[in-house]
C-alpha atoms as a PDB file:
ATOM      1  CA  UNK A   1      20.563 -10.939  47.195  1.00  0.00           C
ATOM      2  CA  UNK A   2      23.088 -10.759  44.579  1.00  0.00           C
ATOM      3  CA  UNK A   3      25.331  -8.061  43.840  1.00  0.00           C
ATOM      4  CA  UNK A   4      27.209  -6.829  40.906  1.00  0.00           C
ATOM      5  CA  UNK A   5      29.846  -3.595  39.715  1.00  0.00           C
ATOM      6  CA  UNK A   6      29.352  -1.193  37.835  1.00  0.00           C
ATOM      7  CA  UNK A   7      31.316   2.044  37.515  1.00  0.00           C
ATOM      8  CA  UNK A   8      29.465   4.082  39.966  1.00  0.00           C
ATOM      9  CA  UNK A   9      29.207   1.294  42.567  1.00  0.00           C
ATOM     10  CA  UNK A  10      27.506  -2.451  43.844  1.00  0.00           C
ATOM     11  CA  UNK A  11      24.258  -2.899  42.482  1.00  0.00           C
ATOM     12  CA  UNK A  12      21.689  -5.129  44.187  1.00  0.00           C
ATOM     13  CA  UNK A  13      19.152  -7.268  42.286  1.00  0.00           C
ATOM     14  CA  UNK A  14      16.593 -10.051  42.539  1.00  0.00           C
ATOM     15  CA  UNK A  15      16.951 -12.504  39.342  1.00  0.00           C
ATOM     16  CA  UNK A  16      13.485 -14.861  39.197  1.00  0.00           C
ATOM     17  CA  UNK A  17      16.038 -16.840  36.534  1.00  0.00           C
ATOM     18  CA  UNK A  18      14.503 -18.813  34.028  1.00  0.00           C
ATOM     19  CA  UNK A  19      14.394 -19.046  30.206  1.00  0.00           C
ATOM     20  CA  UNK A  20      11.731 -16.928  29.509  1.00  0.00           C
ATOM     21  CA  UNK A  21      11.369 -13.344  27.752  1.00  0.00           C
ATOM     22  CA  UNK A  22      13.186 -10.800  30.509  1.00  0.00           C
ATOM     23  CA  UNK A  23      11.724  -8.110  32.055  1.00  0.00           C
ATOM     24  CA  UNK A  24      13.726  -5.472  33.721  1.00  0.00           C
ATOM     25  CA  UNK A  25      11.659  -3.618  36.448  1.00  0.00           C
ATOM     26  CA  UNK A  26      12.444   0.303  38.159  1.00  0.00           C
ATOM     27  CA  UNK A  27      11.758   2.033  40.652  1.00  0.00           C
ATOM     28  CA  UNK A  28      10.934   4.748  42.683  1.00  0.00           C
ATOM     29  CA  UNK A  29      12.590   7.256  44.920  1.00  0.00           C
ATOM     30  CA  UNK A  30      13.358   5.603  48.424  1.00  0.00           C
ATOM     31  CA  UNK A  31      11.866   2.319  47.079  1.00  0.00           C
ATOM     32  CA  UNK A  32      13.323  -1.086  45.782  1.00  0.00           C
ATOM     33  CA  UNK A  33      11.856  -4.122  43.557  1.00  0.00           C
ATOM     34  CA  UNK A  34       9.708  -4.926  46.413  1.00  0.00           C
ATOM     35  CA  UNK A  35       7.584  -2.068  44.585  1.00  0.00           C
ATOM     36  CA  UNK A  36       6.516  -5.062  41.748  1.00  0.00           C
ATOM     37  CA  UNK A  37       5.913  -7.519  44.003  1.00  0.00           C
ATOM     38  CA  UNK A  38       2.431  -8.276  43.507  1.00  0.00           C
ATOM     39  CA  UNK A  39       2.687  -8.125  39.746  1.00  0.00           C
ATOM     40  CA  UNK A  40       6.266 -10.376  39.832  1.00  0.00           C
ATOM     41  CA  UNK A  41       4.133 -13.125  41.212  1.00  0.00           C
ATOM     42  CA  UNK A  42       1.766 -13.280  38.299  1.00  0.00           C
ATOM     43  CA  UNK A  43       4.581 -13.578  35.594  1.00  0.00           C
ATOM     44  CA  UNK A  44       6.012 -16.988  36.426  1.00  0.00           C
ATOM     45  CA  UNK A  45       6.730 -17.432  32.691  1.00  0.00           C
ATOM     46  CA  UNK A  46       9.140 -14.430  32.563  1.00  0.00           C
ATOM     47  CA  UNK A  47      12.628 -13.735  33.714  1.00  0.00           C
ATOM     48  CA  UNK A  48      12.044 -10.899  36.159  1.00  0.00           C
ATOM     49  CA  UNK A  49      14.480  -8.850  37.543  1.00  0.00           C
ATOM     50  CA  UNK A  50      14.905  -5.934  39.528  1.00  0.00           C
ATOM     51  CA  UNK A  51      18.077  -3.935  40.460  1.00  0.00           C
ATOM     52  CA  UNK A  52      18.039  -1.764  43.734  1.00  0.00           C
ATOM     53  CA  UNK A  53      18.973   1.722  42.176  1.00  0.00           C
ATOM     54  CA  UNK A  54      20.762   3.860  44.344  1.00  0.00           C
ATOM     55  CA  UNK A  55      17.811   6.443  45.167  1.00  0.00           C
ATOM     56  CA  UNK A  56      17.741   6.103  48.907  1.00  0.00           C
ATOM     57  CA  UNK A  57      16.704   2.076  49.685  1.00  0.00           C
ATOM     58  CA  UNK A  58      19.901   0.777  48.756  1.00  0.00           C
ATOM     59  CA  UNK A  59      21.982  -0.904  51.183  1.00  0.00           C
ATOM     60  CA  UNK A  60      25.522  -0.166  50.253  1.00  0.00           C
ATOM     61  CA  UNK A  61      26.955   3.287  49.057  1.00  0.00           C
ATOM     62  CA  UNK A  62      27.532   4.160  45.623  1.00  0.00           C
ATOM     63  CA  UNK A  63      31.586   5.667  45.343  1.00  0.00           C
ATOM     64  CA  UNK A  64      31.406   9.256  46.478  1.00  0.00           C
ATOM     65  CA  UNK A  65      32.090  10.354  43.003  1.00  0.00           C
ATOM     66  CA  UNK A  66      29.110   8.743  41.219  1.00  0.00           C
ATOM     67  CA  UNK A  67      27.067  11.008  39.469  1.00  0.00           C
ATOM     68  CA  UNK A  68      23.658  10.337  41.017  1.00  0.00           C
ATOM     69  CA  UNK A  69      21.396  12.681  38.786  1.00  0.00           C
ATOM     70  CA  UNK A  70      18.674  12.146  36.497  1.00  0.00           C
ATOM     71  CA  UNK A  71      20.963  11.312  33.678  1.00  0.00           C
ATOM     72  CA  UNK A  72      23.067   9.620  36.275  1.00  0.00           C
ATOM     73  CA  UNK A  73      20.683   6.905  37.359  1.00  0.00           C
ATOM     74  CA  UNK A  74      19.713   6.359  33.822  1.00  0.00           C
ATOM     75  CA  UNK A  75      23.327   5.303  32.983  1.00  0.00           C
ATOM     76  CA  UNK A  76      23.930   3.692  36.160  1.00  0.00           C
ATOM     77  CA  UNK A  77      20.511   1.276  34.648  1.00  0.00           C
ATOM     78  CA  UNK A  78      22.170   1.054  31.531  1.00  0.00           C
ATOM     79  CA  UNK A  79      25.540  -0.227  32.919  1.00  0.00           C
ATOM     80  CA  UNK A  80      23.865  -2.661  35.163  1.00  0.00           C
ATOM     81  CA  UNK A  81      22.841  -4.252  31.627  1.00  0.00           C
ATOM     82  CA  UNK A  82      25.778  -3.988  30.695  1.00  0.00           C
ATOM     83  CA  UNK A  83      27.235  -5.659  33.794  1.00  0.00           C
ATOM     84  CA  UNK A  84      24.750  -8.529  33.373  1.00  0.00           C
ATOM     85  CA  UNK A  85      24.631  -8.606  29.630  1.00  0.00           C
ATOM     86  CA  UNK A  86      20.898  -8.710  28.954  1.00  0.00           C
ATOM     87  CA  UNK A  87      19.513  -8.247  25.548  1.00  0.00           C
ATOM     88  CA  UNK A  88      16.459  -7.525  24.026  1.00  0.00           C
ATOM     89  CA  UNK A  89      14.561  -6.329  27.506  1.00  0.00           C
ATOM     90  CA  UNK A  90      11.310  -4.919  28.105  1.00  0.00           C
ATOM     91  CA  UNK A  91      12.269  -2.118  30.776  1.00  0.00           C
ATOM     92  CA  UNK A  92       9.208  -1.324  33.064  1.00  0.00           C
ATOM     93  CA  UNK A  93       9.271   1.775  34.892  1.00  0.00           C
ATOM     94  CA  UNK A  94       6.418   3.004  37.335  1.00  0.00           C
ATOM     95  CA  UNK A  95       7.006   6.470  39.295  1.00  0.00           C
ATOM     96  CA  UNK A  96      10.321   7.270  38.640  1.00  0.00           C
ATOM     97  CA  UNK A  97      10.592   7.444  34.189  1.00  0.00           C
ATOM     98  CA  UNK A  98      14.382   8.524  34.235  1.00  0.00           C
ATOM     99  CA  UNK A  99      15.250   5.593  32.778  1.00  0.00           C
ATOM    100  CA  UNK A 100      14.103   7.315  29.444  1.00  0.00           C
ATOM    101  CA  UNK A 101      17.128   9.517  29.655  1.00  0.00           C
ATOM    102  CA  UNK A 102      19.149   6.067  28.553  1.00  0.00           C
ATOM    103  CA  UNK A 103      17.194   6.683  25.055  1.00  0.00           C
ATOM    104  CA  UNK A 104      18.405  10.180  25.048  1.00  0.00           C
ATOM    105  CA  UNK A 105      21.974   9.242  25.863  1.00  0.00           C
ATOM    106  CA  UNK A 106      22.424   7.124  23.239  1.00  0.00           C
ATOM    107  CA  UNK A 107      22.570   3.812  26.100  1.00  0.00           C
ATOM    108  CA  UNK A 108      19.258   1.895  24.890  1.00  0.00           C
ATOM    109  CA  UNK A 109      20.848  -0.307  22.613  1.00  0.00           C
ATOM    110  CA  UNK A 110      19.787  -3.533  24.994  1.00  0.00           C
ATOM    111  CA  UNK A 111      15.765  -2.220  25.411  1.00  0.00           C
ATOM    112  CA  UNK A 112      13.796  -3.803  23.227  1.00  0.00           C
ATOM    113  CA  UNK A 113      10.280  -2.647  24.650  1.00  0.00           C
ATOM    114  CA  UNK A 114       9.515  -0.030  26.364  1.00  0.00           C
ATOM    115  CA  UNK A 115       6.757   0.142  29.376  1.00  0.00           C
ATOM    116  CA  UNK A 116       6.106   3.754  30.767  1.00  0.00           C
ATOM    117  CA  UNK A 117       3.512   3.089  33.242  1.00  0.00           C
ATOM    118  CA  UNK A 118       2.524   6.334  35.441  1.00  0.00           C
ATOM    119  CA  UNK A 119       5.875   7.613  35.664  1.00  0.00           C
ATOM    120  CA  UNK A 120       7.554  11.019  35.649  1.00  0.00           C
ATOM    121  CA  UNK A 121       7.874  12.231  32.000  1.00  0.00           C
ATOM    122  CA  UNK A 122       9.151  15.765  30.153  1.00  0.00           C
ATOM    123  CA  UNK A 123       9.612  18.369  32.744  1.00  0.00           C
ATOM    124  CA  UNK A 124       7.646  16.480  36.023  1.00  0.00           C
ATOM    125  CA  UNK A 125      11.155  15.996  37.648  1.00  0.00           C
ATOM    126  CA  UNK A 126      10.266  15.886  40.477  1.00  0.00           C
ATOM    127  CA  UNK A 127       6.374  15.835  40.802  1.00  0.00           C
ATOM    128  CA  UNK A 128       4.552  18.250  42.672  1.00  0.00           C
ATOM    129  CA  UNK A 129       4.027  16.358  45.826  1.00  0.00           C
ATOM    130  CA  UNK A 130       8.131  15.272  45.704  1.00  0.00           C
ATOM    131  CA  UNK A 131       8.823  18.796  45.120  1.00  0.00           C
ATOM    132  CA  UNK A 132       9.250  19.927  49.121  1.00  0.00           C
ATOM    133  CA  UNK A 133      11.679  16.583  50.329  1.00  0.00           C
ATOM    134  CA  UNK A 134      13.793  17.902  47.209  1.00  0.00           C
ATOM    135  CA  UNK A 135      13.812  21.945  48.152  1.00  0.00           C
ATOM    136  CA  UNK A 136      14.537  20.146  52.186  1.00  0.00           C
ATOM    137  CA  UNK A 137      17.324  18.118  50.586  1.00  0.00           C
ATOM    138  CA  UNK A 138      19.080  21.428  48.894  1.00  0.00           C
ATOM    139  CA  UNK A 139      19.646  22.648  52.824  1.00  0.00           C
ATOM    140  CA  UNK A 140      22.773  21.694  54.576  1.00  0.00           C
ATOM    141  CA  UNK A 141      21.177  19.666  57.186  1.00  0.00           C
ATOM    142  CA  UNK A 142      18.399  18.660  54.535  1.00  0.00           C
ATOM    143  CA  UNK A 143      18.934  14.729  54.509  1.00  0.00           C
ATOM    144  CA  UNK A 144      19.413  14.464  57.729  1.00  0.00           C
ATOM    145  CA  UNK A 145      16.336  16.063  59.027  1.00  0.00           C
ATOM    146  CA  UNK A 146      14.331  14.367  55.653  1.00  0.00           C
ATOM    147  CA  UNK A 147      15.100  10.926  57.510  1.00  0.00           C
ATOM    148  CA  UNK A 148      14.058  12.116  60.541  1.00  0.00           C
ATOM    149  CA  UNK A 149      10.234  12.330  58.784  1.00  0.00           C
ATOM    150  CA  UNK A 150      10.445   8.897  57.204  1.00  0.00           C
ATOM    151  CA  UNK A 151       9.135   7.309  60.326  1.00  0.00           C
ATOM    152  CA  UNK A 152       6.398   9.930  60.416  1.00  0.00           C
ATOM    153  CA  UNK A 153       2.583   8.541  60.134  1.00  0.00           C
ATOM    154  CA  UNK A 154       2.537  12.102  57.546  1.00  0.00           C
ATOM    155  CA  UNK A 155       4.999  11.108  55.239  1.00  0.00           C
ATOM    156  CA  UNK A 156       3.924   7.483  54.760  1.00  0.00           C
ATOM    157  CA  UNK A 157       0.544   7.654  54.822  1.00  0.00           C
ATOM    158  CA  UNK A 158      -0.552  11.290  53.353  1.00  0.00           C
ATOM    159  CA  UNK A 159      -1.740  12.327  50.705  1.00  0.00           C
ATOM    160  CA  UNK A 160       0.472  15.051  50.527  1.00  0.00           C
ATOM    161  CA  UNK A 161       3.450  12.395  50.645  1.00  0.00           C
ATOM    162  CA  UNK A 162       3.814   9.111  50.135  1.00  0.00           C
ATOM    163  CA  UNK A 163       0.174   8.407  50.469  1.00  0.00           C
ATOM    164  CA  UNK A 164      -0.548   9.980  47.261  1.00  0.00           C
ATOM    165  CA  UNK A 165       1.118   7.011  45.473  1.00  0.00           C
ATOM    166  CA  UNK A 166      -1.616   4.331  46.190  1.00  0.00           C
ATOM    167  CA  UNK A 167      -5.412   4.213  46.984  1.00  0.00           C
ATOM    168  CA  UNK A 168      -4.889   0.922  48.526  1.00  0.00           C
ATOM    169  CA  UNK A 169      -2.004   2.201  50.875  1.00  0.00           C
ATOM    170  CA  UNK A 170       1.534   0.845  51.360  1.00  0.00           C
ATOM    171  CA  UNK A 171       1.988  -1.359  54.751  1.00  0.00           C
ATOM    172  CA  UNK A 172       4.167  -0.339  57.798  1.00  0.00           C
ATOM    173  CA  UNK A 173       6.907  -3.091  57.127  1.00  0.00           C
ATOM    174  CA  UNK A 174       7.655  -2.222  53.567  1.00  0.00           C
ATOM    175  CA  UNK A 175       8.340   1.223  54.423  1.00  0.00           C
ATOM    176  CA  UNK A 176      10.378   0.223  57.141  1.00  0.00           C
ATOM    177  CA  UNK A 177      12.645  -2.244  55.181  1.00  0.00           C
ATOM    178  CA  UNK A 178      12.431   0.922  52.544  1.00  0.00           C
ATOM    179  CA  UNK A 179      13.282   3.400  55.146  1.00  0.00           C
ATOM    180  CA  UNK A 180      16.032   2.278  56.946  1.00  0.00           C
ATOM    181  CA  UNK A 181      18.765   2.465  55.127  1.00  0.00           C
ATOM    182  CA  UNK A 182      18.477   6.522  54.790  1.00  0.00           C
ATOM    183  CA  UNK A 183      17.819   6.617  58.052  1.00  0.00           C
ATOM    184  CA  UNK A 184      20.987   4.535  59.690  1.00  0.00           C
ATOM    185  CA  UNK A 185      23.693   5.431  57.169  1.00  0.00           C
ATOM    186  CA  UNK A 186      25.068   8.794  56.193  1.00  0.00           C
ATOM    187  CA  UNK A 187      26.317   7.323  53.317  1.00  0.00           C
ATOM    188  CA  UNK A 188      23.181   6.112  51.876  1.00  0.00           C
ATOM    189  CA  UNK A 189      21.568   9.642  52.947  1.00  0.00           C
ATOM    190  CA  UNK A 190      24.656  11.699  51.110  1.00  0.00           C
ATOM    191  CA  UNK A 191      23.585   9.301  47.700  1.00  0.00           C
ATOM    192  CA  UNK A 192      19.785  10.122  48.268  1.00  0.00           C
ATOM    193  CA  UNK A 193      20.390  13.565  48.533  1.00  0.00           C
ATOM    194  CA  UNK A 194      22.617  13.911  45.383  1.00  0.00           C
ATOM    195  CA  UNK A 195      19.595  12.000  43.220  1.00  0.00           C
ATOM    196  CA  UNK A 196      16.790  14.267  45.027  1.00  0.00           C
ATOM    197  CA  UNK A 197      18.712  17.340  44.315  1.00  0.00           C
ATOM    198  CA  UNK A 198      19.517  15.947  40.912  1.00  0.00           C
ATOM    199  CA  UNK A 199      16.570  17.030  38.265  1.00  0.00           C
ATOM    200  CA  UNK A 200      18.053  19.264  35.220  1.00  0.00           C
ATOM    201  CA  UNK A 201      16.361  21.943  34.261  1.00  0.00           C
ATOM    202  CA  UNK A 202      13.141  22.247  32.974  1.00  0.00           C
ATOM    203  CA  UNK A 203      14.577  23.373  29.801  1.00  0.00           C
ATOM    204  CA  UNK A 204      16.918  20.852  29.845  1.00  0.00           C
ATOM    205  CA  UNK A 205      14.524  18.028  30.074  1.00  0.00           C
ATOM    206  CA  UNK A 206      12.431  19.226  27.911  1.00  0.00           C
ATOM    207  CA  UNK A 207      15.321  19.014  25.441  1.00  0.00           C
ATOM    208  CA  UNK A 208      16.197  15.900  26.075  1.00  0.00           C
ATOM    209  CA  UNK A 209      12.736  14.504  25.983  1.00  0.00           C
ATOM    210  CA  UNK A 210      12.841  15.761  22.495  1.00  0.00           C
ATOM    211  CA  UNK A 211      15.653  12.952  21.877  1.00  0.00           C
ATOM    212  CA  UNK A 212      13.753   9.905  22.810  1.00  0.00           C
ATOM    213  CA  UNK A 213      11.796  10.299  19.422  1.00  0.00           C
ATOM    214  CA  UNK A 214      14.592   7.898  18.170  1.00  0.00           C
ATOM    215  CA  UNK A 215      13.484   4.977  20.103  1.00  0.00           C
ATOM    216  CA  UNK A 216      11.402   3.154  17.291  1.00  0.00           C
ATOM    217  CA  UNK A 217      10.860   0.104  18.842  1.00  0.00           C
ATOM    218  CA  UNK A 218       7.251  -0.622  20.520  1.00  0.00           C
ATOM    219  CA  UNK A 219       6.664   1.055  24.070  1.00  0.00           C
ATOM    220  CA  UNK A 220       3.801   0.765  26.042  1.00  0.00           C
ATOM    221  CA  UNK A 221       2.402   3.488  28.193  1.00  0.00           C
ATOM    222  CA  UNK A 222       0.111   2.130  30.520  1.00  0.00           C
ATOM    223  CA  UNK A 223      -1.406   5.351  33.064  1.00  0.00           C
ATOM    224  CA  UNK A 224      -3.693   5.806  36.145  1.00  0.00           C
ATOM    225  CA  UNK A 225      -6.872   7.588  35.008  1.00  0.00           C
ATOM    226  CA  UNK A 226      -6.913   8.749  38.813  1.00  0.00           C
ATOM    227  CA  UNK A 227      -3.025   9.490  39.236  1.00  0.00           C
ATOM    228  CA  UNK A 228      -2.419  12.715  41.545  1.00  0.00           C
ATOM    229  CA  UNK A 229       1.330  12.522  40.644  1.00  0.00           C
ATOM    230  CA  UNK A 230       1.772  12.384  37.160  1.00  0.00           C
ATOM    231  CA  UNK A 231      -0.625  14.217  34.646  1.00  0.00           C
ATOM    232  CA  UNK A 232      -2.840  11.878  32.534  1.00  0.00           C
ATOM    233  CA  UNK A 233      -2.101  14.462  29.709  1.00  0.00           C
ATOM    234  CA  UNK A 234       1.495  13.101  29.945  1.00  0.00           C
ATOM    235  CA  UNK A 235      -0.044   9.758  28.826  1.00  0.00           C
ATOM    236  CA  UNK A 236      -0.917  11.459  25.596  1.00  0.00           C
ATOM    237  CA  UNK A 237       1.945  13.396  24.566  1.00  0.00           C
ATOM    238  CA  UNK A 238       3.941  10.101  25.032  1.00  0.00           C
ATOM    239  CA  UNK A 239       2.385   8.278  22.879  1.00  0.00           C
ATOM    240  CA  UNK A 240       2.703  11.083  20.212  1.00  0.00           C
ATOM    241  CA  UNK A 241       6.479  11.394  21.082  1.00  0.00           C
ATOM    242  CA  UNK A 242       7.220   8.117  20.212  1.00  0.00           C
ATOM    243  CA  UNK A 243       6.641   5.844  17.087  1.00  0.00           C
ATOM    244  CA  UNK A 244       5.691   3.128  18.129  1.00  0.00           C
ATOM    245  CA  UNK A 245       3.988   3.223  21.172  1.00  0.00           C
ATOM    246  CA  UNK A 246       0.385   2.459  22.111  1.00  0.00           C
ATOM    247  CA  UNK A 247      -2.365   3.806  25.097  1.00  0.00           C
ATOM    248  CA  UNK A 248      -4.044   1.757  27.964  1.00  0.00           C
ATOM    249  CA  UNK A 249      -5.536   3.488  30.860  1.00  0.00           C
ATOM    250  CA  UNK A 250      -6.029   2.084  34.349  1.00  0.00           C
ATOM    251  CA  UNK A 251      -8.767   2.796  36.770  1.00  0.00           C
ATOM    252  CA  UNK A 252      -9.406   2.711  40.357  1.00  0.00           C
ATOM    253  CA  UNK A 253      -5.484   3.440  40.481  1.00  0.00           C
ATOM    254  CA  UNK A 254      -3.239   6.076  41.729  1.00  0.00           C
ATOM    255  CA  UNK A 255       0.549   6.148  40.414  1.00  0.00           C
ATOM    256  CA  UNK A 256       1.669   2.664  42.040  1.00  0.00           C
ATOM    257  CA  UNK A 257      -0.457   0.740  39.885  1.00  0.00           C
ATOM    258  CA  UNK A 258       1.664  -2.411  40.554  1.00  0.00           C
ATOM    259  CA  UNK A 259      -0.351  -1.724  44.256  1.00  0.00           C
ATOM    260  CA  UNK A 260      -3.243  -0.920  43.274  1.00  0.00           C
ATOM    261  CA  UNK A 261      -3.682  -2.629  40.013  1.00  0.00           C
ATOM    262  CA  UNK A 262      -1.447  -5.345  40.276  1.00  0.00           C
ATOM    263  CA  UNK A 263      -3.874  -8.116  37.622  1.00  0.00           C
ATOM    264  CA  UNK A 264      -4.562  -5.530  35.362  1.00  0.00           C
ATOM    265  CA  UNK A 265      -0.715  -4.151  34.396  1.00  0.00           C
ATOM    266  CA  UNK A 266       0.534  -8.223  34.844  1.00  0.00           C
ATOM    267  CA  UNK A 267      -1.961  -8.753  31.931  1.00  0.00           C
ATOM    268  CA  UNK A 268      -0.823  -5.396  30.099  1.00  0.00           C
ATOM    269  CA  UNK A 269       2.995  -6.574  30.237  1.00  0.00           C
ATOM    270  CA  UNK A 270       1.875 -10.348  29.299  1.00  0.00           C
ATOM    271  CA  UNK A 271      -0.109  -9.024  26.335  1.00  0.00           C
ATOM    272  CA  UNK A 272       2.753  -6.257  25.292  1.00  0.00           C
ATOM    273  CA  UNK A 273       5.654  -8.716  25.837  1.00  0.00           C
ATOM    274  CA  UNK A 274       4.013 -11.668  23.891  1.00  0.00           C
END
């Protein structure tokens, strides 16, 4: 997998290559691009690629300084586009929606589409169900003991965890290869901890959400009728909050629609991009 710098540290990313329109894919916490994977393999005509952000899956440690909050990881995105000089992108993000706080910073300059697709939005930082792993990660002791559950048939598979994400379910391996990393290196535990721990305040975001109603160019937000994470109502006040954007819901999804719904957002993004 290739690598490249940015200020904060090396940045992993898959690169499907090609000529055709690019599409930049996030996210979520303690997850990599693997999270697309499905919906990657429908999109043959598109240049797909997806960096491993340093929220607990990455393999090598971000410098000790980096700022690894909210607002961090959202600059950290924006200087890997830097780093790789992409242009006119359709950014995708599904579960984690930081990457919103690059409109508010002033750092969206390369975006030109926007695809919010059951993500965390206004002042959901963290959701509900994240909530607990973030309050655990705020106690000295707190990463070490959260990657002690990771293995833990609870945290992968319920509801009140990880299984929340997807009706279909997430296999075994996946969250192994997601897993381990936390789990075997301090260093990649000290970087998780610092973005768990890293949500402003609800004020704060709420401010800042404010600022995105600058971003004039199209964005789609694409939402899980059934998601337990993020409030359909979000859905809404999105598409009011920005100028340009436009409404599909999914069913028979929960927040990982690329799992669940892999066809159906594939055929969103073809129709958005095009």
């Amino acid at each position: 997998m290739p690598t490249v710098d940015v200020p904060s540290g090396p940045i992993a990313y898959e690169d499907t290559g090609g000529d055709g329109p690019i599409v930049v894919f996030g996210h979520g916490l303690l997850m990599d691009g693997r999270q697309w994977r499905k919906v990657i393999a429908l999109l043959p005509e598109y240049r797909c690629i997806t960096p491993t952000l340093p929220m607990g899956a990455h393999k090598e440690p971000m410098s000790p300084d980096a700022d690894l909050s909210e607002q961090g990881m959202a600059a950290i995105l924006a200087d890997f586009l830097d780093a790789l000089d992409l242009g006119d992108v359709t950014l995708v993000l599904n579960d984690w929606g930081g990457g919103q706080f690059m409109i508010s910073d002033g750092r969206d300059e390369r975006v030109g589409r926007l695809v919010l697709a059951s993500c965390t939005a206004f002042d959901n930082y963290p959701p509900k169900p994240a909530r607990p792993a973030a309050l655990l990660c705020r106690m000295p002791g707190g990463g070490w003991l959260l990657s002690r559950m990771l293995g833990t048939n609870f945290f992968r598979h319920s509801r009140r965890a990880y299984g929340a994400l997807t009706k279909k379910g997430l296999p075994d391996w996946l969250f192994d290869e997601w897993f381990r990393p936390a789990v075997e290196n301090a260093a990649i535990r000290r970087d998780l901890v610092k973005f768990a721990t890293g949500a402003p305040s609800r004020r704060r975001l709420l401010e800042l959400s404010e600022r995105m109603r600058t971003f004039t160019r199209p964005v789609l937000v694409v939402w899980a009728r059934e998601d337990r994470m993020m409030p359909l109502a979000h859905a809404d006040r999105l598409v009011e909050l920005f100028p340009d954007a436009t409404k599909m819901v999914i069913d028979d999804s929960w927040t990982l629609i690329p799992e669940d719904q892999p066809e159906a957002i594939a055929d969103a993004l073809r129709d958005f991009v095009a």
